[in-house]
C-alpha atoms as a PDB file:
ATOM      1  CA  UNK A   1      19.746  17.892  13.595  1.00  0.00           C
ATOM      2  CA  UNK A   2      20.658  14.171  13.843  1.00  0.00           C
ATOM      3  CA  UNK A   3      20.230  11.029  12.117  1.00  0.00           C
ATOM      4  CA  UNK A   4      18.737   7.952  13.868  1.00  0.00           C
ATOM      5  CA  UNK A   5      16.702   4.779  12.543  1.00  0.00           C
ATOM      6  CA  UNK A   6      14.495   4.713  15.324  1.00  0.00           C
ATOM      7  CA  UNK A   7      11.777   6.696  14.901  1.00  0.00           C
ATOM      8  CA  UNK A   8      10.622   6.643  18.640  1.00  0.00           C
ATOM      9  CA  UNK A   9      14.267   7.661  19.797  1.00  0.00           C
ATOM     10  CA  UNK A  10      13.892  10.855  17.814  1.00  0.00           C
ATOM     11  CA  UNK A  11      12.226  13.768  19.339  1.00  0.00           C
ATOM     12  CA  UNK A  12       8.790  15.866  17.854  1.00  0.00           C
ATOM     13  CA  UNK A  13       7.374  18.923  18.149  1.00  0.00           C
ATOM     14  CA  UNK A  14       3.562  20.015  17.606  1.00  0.00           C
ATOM     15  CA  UNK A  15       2.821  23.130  16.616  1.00  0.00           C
ATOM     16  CA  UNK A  16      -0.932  24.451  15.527  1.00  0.00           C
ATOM     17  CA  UNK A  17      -1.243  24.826  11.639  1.00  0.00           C
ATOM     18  CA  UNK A  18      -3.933  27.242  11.438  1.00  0.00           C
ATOM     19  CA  UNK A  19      -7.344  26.136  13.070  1.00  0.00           C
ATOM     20  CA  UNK A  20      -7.553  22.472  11.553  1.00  0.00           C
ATOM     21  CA  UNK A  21      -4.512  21.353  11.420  1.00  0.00           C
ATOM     22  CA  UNK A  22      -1.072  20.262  13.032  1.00  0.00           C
ATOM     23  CA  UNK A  23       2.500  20.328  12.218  1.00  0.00           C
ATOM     24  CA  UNK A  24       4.887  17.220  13.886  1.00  0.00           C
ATOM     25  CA  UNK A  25       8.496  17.919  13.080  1.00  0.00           C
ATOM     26  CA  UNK A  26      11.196  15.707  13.122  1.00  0.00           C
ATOM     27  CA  UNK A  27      14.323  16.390  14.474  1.00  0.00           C
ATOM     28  CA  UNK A  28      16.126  14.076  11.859  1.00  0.00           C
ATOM     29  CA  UNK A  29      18.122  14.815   8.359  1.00  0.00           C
ATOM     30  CA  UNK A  30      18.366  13.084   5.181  1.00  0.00           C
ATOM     31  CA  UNK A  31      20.771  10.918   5.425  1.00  0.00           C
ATOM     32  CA  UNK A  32      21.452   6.788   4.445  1.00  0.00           C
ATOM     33  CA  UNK A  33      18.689   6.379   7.455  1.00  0.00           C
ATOM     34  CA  UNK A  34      15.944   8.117   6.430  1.00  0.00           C
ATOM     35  CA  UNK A  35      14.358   4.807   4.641  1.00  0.00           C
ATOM     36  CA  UNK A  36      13.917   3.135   7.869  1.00  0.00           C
ATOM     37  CA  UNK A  37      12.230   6.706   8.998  1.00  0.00           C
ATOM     38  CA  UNK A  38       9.786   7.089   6.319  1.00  0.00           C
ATOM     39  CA  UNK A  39       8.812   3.097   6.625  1.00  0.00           C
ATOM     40  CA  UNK A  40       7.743   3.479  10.379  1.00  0.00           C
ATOM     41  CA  UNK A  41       6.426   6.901   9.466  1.00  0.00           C
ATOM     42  CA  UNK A  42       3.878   5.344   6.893  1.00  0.00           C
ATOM     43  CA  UNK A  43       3.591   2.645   9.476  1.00  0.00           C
ATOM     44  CA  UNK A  44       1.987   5.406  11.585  1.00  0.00           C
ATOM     45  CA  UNK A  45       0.195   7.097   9.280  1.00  0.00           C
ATOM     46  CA  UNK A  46      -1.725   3.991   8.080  1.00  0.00           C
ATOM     47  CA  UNK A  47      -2.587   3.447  11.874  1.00  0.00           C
ATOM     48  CA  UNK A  48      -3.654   6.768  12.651  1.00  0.00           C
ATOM     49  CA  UNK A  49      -6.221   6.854   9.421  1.00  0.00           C
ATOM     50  CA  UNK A  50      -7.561   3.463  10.178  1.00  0.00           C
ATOM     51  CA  UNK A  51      -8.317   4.418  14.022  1.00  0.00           C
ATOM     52  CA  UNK A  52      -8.991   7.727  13.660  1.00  0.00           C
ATOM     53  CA  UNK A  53     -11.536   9.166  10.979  1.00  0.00           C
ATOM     54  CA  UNK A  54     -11.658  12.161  12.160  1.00  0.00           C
ATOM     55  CA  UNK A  55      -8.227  12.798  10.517  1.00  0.00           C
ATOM     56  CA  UNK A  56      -8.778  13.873   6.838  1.00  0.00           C
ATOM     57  CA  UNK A  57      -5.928  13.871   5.400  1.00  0.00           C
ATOM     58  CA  UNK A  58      -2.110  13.285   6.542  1.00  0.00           C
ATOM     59  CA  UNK A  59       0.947  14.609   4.483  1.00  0.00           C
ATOM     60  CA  UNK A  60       4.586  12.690   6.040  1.00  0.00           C
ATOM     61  CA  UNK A  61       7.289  14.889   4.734  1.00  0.00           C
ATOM     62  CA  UNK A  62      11.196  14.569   5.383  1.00  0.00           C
ATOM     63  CA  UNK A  63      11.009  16.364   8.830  1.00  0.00           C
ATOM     64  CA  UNK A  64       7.798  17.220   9.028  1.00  0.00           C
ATOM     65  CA  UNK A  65       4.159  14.786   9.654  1.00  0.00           C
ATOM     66  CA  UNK A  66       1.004  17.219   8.700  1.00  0.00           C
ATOM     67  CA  UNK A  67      -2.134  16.552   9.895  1.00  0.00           C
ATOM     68  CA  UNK A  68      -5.511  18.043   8.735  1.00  0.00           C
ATOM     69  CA  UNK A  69      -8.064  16.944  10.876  1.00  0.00           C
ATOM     70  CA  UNK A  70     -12.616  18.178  10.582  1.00  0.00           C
ATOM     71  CA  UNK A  71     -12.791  20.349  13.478  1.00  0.00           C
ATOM     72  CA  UNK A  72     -16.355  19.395  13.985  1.00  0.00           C
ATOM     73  CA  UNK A  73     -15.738  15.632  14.194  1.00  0.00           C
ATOM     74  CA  UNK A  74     -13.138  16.036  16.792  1.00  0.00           C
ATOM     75  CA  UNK A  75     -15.543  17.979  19.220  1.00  0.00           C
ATOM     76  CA  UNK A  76     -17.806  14.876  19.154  1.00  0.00           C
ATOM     77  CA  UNK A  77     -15.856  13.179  20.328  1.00  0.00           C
ATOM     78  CA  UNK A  78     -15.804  15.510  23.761  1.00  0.00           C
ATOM     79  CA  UNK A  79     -11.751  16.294  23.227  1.00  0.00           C
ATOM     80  CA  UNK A  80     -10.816  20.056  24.100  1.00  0.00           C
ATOM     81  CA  UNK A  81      -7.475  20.528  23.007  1.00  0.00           C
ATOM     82  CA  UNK A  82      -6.409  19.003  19.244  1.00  0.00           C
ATOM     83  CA  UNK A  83      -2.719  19.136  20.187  1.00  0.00           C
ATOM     84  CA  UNK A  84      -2.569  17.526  23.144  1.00  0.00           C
ATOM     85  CA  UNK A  85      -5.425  14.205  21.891  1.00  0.00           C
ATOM     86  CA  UNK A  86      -2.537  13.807  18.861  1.00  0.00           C
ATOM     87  CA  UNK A  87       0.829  13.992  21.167  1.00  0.00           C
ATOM     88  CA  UNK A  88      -1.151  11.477  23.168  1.00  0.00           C
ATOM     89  CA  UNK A  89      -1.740   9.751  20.068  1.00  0.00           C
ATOM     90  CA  UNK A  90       1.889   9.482  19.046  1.00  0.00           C
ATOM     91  CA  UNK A  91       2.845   8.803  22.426  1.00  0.00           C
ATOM     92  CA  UNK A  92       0.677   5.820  22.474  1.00  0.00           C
ATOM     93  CA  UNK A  93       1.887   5.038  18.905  1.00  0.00           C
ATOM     94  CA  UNK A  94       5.423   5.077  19.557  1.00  0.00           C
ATOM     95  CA  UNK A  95       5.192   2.388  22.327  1.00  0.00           C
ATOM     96  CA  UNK A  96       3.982  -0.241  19.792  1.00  0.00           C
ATOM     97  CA  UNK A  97       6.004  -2.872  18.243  1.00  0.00           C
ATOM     98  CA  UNK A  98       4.927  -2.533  15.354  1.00  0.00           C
ATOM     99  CA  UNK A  99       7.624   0.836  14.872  1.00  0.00           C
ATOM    100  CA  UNK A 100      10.474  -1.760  15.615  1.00  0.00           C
ATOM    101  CA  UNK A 101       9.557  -3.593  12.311  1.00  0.00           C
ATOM    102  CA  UNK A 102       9.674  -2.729   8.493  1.00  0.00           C
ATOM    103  CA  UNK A 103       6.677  -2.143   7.451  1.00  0.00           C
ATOM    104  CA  UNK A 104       5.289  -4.797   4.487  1.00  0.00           C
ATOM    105  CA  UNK A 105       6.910  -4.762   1.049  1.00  0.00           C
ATOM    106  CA  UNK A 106       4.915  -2.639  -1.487  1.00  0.00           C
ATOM    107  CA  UNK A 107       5.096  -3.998  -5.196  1.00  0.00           C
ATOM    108  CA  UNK A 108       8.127  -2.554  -7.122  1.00  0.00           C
ATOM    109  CA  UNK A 109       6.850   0.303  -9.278  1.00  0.00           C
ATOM    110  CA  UNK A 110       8.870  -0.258 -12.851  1.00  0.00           C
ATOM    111  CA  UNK A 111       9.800   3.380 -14.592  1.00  0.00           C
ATOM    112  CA  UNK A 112      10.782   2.689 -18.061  1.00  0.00           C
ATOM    113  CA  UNK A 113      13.648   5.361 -18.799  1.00  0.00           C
ATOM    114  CA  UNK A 114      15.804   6.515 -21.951  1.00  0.00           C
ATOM    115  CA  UNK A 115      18.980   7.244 -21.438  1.00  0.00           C
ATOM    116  CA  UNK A 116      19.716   8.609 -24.610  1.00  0.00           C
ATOM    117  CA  UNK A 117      22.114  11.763 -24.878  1.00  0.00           C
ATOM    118  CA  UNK A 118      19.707  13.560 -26.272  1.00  0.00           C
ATOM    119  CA  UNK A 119      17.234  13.310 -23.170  1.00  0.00           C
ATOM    120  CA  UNK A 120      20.481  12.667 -20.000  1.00  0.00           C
ATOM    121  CA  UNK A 121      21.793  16.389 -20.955  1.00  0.00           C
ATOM    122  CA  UNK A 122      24.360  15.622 -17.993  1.00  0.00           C
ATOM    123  CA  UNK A 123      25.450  12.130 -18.428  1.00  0.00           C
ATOM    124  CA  UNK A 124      28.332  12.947 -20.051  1.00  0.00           C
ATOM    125  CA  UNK A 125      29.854  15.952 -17.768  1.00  0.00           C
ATOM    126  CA  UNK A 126      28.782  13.361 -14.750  1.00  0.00           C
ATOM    127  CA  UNK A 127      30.653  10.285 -16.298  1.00  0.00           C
ATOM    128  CA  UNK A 128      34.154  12.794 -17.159  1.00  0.00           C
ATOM    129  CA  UNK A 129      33.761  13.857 -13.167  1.00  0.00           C
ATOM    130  CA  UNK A 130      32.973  10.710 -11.483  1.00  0.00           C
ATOM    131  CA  UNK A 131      35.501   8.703 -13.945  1.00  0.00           C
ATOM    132  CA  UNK A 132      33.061   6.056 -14.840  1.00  0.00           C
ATOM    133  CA  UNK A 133      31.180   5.534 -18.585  1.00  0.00           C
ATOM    134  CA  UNK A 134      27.419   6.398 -19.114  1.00  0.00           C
ATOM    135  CA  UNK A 135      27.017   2.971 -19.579  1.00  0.00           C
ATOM    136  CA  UNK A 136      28.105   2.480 -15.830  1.00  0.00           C
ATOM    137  CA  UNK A 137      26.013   5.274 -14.691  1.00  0.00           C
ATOM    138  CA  UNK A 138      23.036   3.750 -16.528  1.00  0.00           C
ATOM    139  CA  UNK A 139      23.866   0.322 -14.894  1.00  0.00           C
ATOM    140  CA  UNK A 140      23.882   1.938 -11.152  1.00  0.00           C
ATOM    141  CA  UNK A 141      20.825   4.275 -11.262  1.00  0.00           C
ATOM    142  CA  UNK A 142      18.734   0.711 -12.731  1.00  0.00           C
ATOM    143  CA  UNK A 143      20.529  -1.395 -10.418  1.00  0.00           C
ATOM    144  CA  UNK A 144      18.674   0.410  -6.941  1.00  0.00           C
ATOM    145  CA  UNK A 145      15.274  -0.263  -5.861  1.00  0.00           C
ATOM    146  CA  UNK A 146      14.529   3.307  -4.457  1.00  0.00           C
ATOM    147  CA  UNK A 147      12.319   3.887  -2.300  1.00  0.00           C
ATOM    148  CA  UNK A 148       9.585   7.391  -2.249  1.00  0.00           C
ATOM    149  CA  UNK A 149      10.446   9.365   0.844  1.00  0.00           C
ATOM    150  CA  UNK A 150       7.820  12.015   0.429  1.00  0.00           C
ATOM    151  CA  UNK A 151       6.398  14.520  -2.148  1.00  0.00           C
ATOM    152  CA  UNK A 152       6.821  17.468  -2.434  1.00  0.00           C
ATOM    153  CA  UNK A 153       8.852  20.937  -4.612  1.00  0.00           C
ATOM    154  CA  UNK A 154       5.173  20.542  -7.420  1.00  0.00           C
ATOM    155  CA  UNK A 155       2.501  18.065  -7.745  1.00  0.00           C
ATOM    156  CA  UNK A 156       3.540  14.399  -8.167  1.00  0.00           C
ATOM    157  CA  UNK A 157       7.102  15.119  -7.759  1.00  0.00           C
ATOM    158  CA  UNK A 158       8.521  12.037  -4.848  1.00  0.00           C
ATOM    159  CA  UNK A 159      11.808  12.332  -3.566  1.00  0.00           C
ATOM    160  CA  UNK A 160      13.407   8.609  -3.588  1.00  0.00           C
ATOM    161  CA  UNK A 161      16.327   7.198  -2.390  1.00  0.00           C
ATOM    162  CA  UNK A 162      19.339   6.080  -2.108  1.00  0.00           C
ATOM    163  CA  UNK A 163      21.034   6.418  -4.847  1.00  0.00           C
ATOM    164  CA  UNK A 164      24.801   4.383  -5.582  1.00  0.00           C
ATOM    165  CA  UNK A 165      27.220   6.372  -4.007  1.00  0.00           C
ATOM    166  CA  UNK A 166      29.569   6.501  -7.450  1.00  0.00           C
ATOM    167  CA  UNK A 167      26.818   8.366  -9.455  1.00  0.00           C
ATOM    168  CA  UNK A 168      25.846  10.727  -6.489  1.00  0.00           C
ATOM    169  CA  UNK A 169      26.275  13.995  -7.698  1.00  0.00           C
ATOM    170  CA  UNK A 170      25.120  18.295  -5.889  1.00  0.00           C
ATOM    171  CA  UNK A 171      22.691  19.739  -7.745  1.00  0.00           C
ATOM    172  CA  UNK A 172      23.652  22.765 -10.524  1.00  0.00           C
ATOM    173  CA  UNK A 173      24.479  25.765  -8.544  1.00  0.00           C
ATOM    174  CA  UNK A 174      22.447  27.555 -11.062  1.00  0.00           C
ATOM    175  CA  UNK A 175      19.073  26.075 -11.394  1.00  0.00           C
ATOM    176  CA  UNK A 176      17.893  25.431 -15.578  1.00  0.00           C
ATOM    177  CA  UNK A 177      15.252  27.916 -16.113  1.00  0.00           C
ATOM    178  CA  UNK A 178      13.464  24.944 -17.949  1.00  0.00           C
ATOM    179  CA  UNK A 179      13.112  20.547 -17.179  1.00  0.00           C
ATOM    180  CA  UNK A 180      11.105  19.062 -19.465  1.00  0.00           C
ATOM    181  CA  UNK A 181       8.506  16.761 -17.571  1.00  0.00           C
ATOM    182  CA  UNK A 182       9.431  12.892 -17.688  1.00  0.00           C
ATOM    183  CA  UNK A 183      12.952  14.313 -16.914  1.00  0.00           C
ATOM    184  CA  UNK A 184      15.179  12.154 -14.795  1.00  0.00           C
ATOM    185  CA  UNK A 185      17.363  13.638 -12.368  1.00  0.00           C
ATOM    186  CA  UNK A 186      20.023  13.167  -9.135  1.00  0.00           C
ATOM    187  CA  UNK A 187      20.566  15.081  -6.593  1.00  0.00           C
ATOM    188  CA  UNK A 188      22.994  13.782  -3.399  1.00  0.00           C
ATOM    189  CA  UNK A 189      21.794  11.070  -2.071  1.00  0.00           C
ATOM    190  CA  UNK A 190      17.703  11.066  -3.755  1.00  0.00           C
ATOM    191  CA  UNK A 191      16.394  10.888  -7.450  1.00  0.00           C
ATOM    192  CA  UNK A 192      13.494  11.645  -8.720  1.00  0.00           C
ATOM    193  CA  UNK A 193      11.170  12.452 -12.292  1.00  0.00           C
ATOM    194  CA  UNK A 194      10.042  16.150 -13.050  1.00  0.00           C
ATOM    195  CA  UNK A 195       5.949  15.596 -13.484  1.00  0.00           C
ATOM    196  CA  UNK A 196       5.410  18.696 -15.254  1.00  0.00           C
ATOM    197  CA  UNK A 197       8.098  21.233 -17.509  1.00  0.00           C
ATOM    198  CA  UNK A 198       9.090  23.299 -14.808  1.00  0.00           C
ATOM    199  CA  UNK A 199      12.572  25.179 -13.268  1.00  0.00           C
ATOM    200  CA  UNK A 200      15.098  22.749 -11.792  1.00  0.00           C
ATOM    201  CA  UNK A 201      18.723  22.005 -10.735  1.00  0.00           C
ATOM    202  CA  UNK A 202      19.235  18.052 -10.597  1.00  0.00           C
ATOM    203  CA  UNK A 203      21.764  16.589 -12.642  1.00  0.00           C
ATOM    204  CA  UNK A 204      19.291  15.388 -15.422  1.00  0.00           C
ATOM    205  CA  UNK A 205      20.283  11.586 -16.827  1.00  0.00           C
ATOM    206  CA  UNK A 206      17.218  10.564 -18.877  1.00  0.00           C
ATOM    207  CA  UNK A 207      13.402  11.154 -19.411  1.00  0.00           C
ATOM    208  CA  UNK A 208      10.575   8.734 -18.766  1.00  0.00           C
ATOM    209  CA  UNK A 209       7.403   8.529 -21.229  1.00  0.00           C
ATOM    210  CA  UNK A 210       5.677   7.576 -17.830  1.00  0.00           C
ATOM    211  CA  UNK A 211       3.102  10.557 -17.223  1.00  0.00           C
ATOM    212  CA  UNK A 212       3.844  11.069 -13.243  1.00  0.00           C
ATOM    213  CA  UNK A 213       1.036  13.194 -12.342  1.00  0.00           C
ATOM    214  CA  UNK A 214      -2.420  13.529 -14.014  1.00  0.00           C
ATOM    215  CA  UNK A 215      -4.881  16.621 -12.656  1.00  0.00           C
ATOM    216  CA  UNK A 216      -7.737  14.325 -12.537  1.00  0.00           C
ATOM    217  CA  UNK A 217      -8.916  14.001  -9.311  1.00  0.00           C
ATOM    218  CA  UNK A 218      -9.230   9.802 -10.456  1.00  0.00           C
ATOM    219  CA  UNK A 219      -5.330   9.835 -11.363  1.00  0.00           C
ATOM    220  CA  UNK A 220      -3.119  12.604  -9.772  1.00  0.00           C
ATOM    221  CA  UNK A 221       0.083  11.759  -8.458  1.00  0.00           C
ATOM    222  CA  UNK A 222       1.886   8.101  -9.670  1.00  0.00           C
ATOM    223  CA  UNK A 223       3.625   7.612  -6.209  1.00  0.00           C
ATOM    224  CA  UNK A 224       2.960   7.829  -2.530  1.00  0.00           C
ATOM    225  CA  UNK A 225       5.654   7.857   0.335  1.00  0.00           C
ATOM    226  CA  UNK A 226       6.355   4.399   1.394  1.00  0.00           C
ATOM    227  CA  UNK A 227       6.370   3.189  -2.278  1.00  0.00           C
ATOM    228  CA  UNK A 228       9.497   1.077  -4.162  1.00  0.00           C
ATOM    229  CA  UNK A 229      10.187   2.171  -7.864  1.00  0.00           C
ATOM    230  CA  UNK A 230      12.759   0.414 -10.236  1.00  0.00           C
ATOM    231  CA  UNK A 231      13.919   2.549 -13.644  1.00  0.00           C
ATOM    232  CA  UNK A 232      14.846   0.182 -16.585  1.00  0.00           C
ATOM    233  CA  UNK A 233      16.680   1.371 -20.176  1.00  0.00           C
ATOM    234  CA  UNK A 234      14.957   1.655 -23.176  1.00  0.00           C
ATOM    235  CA  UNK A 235      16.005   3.050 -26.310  1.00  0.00           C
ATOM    236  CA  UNK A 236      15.085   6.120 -27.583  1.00  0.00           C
ATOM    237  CA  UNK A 237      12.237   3.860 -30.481  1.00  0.00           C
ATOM    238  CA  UNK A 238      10.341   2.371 -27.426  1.00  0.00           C
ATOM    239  CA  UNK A 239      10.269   5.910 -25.563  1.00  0.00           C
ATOM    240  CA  UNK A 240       8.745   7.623 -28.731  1.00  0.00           C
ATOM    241  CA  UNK A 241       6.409   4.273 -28.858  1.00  0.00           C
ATOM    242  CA  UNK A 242       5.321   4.651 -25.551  1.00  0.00           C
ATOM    243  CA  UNK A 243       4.395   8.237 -25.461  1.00  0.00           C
ATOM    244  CA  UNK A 244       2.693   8.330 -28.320  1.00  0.00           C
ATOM    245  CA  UNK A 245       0.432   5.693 -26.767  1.00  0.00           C
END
């Protein structure tokens, strides 16, 4: 696997997933260039659901572009073979100029966070390792405007990136057997906020009163891949103020 910026220099594969869909991988990593990746990747995806209704549904992942498409509606449109009308797709895609461009600035999300102790259970082990104060660590992971690679691991739960490399820390080689949702965690080079109490093994710096995902089919997940979130401090009175409303 390699990194590149370009997402027309890197080469797919298309693979059948099941009967109505299809599977584009990626032959890229995460890496310090996968921002530019996932902008031209939602670049596509916008395009390809605009032009082409038949399309239900696409899911852009890391590596990975799924595509579930109404069986029915593509035989009307007197197409044999699903896997070969989307490579041409892409191929046709991949020639536009539009992929040499960032796609257009989404309004920053704000994520209220508190940092307090009693919520970043490994602020203080990260600030003896890396050598800096919470305070500093605070100050980085508020400083970034991060931006959602994909979704994905449970419901709701966007991978975002890049974090400062001073606060970058591995995830716990032993996963907690419990995260309380609004939890705020790093991992390498991506952040992200647990939706719901679940299992988990990111380096956990603060909690959010911010409900990320919502079952309601009105509501579900907060963020989408292609979308910028800030996190700004507050103290531990605003965050019980703001979940109890």
């Amino acid at each position: 696997m390699h990194s590149n910026s370009n997402f027309k220099d890197l080469s797919l594969q298309f693979n059948y997933l099941g009967d109505h869909a299809i599977v584009i991988a990626i032959n890229t990593s995460i890496s310090s260039d996968s921002i530019q990746i996932v902008k031209q990747v939602v670049a596509i995806c916008a395009s390809i659901k605009k032009t082409h209704p038949w399309i239900k549904e696409i899911i852009p992942a890391y590596q990975t572009i799924t595509l579930v498409y109404d069986i029915h509606s593509f035989y009307q449109l007197e197409q044999t073979d699903p896997l070969l009308f989307i490579k041409n797709i892409f191929s046709s895609l991949m020639k536009e100029n539009f992929l040499e461009m960032e796609a257009a600035e989404n309004e920053v999300i704000k994520i209220p966070v508190c940092y307090d102790e009693i919520f970043g259970i490994d602020l203080a082990s990260m600030a003896t390792l890396k050598n800096i104060t919470i305070e500093e660590i605070i100050e980085r992971h508020t400083h970034e405007i991060y931006n959602v690679f994909c979704l994905g691991f449970m419901p709701g739960f966007a991978y975002m990136g890049n974090v400062n490399e001073e606060i970058q820390m591995a995830r716990h080689l032993a996963p907690r057997p419990k995260v309380f949702a609004g939890s705020v965690g790093i991992a390498g080079i991506q952040t992200g906020i647990y939706p719901t109490n679940s299992p988990g093994g990111w380096q956990i710096i603060g909690r959010t009163p911010i409900k990320i995902f919502d079952p309601h089919p009105e509501k579900l997940a907060l963020f989408k891949a292609g979308d910028q979130v800030q996190f700004y401090s507050i103290n531990r009175g605003v965050y019980d103020q703001m979940l109890a409303s």
